[in-house]
Protein backbone atom coordinates (compact mmCIF):
# COMPACT_ATOMS: atom_id res chain seq x y z
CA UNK A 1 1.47 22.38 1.64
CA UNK A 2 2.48 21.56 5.22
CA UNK A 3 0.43 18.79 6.69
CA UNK A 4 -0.18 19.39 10.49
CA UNK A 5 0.03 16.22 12.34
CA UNK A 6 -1.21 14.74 16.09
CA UNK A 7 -0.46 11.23 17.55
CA UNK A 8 -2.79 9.84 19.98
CA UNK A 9 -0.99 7.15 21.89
CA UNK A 10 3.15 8.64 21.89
CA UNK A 11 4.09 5.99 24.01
CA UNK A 12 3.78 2.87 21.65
CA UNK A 13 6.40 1.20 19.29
CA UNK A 14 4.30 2.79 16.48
CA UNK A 15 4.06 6.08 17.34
CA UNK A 16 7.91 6.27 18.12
CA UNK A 17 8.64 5.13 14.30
CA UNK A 18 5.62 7.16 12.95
CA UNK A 19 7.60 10.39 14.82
CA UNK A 20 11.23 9.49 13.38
CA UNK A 21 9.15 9.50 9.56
CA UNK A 22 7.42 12.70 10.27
CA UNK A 23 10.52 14.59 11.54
CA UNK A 24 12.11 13.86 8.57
CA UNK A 25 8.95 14.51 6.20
CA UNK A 26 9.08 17.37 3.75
CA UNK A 27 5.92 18.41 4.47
CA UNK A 28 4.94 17.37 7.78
CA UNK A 29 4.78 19.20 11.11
CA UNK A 30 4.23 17.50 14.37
CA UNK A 31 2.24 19.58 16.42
CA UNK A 32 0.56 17.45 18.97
CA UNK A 33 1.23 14.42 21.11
CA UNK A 34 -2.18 13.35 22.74
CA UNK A 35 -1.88 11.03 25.96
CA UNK A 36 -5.13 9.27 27.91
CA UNK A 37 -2.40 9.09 31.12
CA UNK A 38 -3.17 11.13 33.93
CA UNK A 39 0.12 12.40 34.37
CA UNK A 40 1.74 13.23 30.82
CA UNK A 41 4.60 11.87 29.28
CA UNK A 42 8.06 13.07 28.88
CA UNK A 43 8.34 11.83 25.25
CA UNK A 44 11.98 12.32 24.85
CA UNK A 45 12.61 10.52 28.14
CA UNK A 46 10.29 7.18 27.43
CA UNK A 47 12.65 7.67 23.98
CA UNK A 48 15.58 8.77 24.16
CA UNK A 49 16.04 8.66 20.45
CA UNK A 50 14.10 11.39 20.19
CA UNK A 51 16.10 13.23 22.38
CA UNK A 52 16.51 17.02 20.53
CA UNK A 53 14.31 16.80 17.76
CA UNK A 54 10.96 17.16 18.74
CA UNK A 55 9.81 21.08 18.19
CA UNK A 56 9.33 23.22 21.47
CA UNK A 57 5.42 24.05 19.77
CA UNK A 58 5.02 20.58 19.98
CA UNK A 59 2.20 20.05 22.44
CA UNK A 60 2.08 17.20 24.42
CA UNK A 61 -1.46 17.43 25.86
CA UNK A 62 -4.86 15.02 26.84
CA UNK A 63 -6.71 13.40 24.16
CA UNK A 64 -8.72 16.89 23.20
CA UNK A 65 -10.39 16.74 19.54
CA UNK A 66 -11.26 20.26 20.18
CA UNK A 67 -7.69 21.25 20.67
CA UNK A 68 -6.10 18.95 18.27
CA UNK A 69 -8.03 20.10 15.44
CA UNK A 70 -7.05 23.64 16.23
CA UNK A 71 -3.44 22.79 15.79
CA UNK A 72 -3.90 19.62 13.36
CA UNK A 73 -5.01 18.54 10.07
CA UNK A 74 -4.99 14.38 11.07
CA UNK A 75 -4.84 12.36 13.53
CA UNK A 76 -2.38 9.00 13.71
CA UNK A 77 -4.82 6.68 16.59
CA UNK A 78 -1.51 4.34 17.68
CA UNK A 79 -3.61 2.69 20.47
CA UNK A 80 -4.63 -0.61 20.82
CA UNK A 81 -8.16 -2.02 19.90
CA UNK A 82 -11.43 -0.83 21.36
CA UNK A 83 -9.31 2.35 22.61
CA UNK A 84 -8.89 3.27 19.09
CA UNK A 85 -12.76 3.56 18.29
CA UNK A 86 -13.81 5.76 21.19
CA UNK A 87 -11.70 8.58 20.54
CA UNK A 88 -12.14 7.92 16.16
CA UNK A 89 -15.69 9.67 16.51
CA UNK A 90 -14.34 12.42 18.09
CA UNK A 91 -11.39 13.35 16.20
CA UNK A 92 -13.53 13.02 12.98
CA UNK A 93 -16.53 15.17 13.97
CA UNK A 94 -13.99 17.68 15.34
CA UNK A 95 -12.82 17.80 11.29
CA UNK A 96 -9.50 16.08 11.43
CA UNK A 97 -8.60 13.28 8.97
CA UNK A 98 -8.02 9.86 11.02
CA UNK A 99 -5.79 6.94 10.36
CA UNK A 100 -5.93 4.39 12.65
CA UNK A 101 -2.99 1.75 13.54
CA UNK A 102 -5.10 -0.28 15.38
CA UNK A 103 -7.45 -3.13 14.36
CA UNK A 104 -10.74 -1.16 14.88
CA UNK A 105 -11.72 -0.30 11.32
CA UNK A 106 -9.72 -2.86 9.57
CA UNK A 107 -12.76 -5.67 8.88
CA UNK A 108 -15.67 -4.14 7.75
CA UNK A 109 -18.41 -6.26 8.47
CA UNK A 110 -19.37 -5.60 12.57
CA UNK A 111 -20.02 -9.25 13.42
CA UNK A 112 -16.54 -10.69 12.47
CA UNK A 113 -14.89 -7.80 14.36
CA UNK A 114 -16.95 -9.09 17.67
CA UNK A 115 -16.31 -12.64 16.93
CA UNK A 116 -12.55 -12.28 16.03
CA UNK A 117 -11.83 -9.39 19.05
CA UNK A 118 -14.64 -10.57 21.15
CA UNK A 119 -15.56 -6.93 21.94
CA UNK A 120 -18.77 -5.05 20.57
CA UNK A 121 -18.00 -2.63 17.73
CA UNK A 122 -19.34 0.78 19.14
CA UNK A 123 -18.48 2.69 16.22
CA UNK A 124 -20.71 1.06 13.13
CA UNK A 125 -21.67 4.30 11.61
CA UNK A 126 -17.79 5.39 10.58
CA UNK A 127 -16.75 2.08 10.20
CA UNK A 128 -18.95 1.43 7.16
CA UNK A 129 -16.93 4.63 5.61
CA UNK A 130 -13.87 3.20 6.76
CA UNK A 131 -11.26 3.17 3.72
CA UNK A 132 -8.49 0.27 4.07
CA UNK A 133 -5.64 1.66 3.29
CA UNK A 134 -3.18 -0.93 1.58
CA UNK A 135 -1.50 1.82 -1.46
CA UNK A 136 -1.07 -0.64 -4.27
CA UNK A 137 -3.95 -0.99 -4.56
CA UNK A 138 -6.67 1.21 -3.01
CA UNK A 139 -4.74 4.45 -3.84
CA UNK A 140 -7.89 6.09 -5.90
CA UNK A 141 -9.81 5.45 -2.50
CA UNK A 142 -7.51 6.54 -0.22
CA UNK A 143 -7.08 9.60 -1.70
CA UNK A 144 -10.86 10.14 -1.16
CA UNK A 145 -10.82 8.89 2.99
CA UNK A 146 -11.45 11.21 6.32
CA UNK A 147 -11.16 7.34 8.02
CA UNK A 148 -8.30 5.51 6.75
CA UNK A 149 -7.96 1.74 8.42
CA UNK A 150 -4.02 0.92 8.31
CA UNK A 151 -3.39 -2.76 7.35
CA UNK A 152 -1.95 -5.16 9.59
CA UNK A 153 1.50 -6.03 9.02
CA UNK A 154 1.29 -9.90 8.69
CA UNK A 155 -1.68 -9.31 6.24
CA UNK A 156 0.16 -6.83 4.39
CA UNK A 157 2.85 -8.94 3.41
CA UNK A 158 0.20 -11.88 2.73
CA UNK A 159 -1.29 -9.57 0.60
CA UNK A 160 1.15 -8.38 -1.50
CA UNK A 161 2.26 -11.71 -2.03
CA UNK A 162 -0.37 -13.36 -3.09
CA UNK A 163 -3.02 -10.82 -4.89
CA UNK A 164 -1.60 -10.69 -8.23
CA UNK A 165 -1.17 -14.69 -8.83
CA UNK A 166 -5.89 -14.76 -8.09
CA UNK A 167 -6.15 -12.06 -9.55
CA UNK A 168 -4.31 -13.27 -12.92
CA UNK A 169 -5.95 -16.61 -12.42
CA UNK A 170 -2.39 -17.77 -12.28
CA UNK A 171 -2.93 -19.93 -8.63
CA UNK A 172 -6.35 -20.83 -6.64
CA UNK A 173 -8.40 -19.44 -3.99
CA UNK A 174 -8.40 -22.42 -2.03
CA UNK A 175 -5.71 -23.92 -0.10
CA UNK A 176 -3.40 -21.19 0.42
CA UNK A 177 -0.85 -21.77 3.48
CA UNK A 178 0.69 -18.78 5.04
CA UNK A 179 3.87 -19.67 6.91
CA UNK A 180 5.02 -16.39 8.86
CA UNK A 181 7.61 -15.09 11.09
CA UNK A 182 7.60 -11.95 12.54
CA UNK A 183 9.84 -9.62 15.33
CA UNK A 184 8.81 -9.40 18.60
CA UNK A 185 7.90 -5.37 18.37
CA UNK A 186 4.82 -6.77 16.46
CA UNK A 187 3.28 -8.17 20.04
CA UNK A 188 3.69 -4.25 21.63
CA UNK A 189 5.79 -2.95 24.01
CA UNK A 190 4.15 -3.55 27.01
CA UNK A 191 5.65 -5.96 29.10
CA UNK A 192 4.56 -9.74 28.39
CA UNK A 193 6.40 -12.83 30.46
CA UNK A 194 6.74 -14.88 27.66
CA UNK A 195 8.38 -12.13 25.48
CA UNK A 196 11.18 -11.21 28.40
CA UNK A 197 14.53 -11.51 26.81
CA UNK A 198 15.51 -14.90 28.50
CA UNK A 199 12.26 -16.54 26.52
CA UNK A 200 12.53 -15.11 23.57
CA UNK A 201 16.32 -15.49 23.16
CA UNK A 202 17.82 -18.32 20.57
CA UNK A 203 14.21 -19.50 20.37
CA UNK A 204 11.76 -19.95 17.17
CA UNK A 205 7.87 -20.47 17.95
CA UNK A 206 4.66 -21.04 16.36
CA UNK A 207 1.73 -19.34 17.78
CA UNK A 208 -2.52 -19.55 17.06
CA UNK A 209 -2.60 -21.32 14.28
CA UNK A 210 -5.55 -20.87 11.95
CA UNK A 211 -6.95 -19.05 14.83
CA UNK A 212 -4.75 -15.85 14.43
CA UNK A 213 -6.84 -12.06 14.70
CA UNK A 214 -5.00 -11.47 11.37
CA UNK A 215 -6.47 -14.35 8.94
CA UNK A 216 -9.80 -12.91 8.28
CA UNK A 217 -8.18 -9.87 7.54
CA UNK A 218 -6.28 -11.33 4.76
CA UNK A 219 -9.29 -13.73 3.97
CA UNK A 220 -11.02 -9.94 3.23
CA UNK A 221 -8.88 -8.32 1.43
CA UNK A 222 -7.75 -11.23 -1.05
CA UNK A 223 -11.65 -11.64 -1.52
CA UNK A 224 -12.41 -8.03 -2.21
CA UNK A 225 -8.79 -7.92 -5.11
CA UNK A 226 -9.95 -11.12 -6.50
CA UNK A 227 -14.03 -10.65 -6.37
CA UNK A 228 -14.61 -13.52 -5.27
CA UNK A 229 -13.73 -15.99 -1.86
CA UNK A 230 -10.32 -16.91 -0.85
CA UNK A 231 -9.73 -19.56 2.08
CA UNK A 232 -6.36 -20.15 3.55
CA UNK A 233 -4.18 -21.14 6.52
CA UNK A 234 -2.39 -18.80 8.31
CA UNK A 235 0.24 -19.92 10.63
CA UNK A 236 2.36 -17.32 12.82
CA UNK A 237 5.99 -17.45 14.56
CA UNK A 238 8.04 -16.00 16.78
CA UNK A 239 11.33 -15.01 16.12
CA UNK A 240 13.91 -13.56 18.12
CA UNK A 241 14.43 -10.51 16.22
CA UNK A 242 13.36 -7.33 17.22
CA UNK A 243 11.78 -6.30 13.68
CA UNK A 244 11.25 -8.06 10.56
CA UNK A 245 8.69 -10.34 9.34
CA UNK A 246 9.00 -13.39 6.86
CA UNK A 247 6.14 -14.90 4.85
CA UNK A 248 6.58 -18.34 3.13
CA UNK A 249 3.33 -18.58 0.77
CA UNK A 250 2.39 -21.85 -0.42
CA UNK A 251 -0.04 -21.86 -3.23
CA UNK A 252 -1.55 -24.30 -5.68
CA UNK A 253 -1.56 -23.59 -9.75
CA UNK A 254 -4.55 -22.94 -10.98
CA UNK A 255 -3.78 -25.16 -13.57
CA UNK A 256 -0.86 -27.16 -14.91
CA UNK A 257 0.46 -24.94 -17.83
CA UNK A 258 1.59 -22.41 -15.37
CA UNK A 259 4.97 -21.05 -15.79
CA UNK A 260 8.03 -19.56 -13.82
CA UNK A 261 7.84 -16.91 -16.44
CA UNK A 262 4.31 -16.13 -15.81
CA UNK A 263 4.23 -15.82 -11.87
CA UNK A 264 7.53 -13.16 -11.99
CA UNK A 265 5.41 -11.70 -14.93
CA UNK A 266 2.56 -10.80 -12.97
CA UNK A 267 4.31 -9.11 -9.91
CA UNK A 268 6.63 -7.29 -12.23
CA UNK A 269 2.90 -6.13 -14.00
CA UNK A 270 1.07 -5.39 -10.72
CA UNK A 271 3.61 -3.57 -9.21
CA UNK A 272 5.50 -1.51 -11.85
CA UNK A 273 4.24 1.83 -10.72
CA UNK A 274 4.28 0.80 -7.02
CA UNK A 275 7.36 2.39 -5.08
CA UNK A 276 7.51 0.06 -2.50
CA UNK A 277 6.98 -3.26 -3.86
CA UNK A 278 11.03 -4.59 -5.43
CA UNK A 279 10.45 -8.00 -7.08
CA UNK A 280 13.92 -9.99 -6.77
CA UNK A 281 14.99 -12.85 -8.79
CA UNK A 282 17.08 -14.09 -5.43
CA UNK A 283 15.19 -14.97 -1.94
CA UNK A 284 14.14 -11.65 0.25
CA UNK A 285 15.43 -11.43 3.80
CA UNK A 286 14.10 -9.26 6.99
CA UNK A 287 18.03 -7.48 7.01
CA UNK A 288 17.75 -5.95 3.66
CA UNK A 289 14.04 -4.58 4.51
CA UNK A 290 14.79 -3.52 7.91
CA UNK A 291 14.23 0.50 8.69
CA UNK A 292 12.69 0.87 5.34
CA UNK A 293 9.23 0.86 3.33
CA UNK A 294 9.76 -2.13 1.28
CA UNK A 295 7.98 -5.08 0.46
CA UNK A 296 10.51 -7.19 -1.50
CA UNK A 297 8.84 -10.64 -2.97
CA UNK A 298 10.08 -13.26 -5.11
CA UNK A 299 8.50 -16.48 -5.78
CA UNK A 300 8.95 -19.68 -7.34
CA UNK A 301 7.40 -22.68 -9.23
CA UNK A 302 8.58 -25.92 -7.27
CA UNK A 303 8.11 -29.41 -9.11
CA UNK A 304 6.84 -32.32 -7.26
CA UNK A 305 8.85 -34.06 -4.83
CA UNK A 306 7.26 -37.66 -5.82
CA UNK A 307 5.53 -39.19 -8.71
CA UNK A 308 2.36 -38.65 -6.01
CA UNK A 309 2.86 -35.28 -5.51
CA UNK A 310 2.09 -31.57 -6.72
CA UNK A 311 3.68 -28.66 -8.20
CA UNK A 312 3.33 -26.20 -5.76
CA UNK A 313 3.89 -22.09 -6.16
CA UNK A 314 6.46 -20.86 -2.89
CA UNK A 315 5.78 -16.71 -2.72
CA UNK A 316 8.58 -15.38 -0.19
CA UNK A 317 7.54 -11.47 1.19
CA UNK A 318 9.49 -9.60 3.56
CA UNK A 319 8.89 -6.08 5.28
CA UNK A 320 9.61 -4.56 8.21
CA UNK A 321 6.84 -5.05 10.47
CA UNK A 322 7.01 -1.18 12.28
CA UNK A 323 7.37 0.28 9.40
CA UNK A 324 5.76 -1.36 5.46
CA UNK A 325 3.78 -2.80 8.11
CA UNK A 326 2.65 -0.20 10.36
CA UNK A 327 4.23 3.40 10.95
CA UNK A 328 5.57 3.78 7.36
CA UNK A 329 2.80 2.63 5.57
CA UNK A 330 0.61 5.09 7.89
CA UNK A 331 2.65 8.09 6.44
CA UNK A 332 2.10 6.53 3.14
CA UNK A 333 -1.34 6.67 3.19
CA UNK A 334 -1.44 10.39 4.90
CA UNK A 335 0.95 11.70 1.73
CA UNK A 336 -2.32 9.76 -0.29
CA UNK A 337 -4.46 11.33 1.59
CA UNK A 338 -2.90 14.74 1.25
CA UNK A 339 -1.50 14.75 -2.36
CA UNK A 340 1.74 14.26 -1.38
CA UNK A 341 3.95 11.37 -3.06
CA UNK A 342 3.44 8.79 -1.64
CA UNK A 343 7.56 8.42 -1.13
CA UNK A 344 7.74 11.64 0.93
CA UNK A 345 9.48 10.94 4.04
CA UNK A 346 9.64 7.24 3.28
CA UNK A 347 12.39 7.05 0.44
């Protein structure tokens, strides 16, 4: 079946990776670029990459449900918060399918979306059908959604690393530190002083610690895999790469019998089936993840330093943050969506 696609928002980092997937997709056909700007974008110009490829019956046009929904089957929303939940309604009562890139549908109680965003959720009625869309493990949902809520990328990595040690009991709820570096594409690419090349450049930052828009959302999804709370630190950096992110997991045991064995036996169990998950026995790095749809974790049981210390469990997850984290991970959840595999276009 071909899978008609439109991208509200052309002009972002995401929607520039989610078009280089869908031109090479099987199945896919990009039939609609949908722009809020009053004078419309030359797509090919604002990226030249693209240069060639995109189809002449590819419409680039104003955000129109009406019109989209004539030509598409779903909707990618690559805009930024708030923006992305006044034009969800519309798309979805026009009949298209929506997955959203932004943050809008991604927490699903209302309250902690104003108090984390500090901006009124105006959308409460499709957000409590909202489907998160993280494959490994909401597939059987997300095969079910009309809203699908793409994940983050720092909390997808978090994620990954750290759901199968609660959910095996293997490590505790409590106490978690997440260390993470991430590429600057993950900021967006408008222009921001403090990301201009001469700042960024040879330099390594830390930024909102514990205060980060991203920890609740990994605080709710570890909660909802293990059925039960899960408290942590999350603690973001900058580095000056233009894509990759990095997560150092610190965790403790739940008890003291754990074992090497154990921990590389549970991520080998969770994600067997899982395309996109590689378990390595050596440390993962942002190079070997780069322009690709892998998560690739390994982790590691590390003895006390001191007679006064603790063992502690050390999870490392890299992905790319544009794509496992964002664009490719959106096309991974549309091939869900549309019984597809979930490796077409991606692999």
């Amino acid at each position: 079946m071909s899978i008609r696609v439109s991208i509200v928002g052309p002009t972002s980092y995401t929607s520039l990776y989610l078009m280089q997937i869908l031109l090479r997709h099987p199945q896919a056909k990009l039939t609609y670029l949908a722009s809020q700007r009053a004078e419309l974008p030359d797509v090919e110009k604002e990226f030249p990459q693209l240069l060639g490829r995109l189809s002449p019956e590819t419409v680039v046009g104003p955000i129109d449900p009406r019109k989209m929904a004539e030509v598409s089957d779903v909707a990618f929303l690559c805009v930024p918060h708030v923006a992305a939940m006044q034009h969800a309604p519309g798309l979805l009562e026009a009949g298209l399918k929506v997955i959203d890139l932004s943050a809008d549908y991604r927490l699903a109680n209302a309250a902690l979306y104003e108090k984390v965003y500090e901006h009124a959720h105006t959308d409460p009625r499709n957000l409590a059908q909202a489907v998160y869309g993280l494959p490994e493990f909401f597939a059987e949902k997300i095969k079910g959604a009309k809203l699908l809520a793409n994940p983050g990328c720092y909390p997808t990595a978090a994620a990954l690393g750290i759901a199968p040690l609660l959910q095996r009991s293997l490590a505790k709820p409590t106490g978690i530190l997440v260390n993470a570096a991430s590429g600057i594409t993950g900021a967006g690419r408008q222009a921001k002083p403090h990301l201009h090349f001469p700042e960024m450049n040879e330099s390594f930052v830390a930024y909102s610690p514990g205060t980060h828009r991203h920890q609740p959302e990994i605080e709710q999804t570890l909660a909802t895999l293990k059925g039960g709370p899960v408290s942590l630190l999350f603690v973001p950096h900058l580095l000056p790469l233009a894509r990759g992110i990095l997560e150092t997991i610190y965790l403790d045991p739940a008890d003291e019998d754990v074992t090497q064995e154990e921990l590389f036996e549970a991520f080998e169990d969770a994600y067997e089936d899982q395309p996109f998950v590689r378990i390595r026995q050596d440390f993962p790095n942002v190079k070997f993840v780069r322009d690709t749809n892998y998560c690739d974790i390994s982790v590691r049981l590390c003895p006390p330093g001191s007679e006064n210390g603790a063992t502690k469990i050390v999870v490392f997850s890299a992905i790319d943050n544009m794509i496992k984290g964002a664009s490719g991970q959106a096309v991974q959840n549309m091939n869900l969506m549309f019984g597809q595999a979930q490796t077409a276009g991606l692999a």
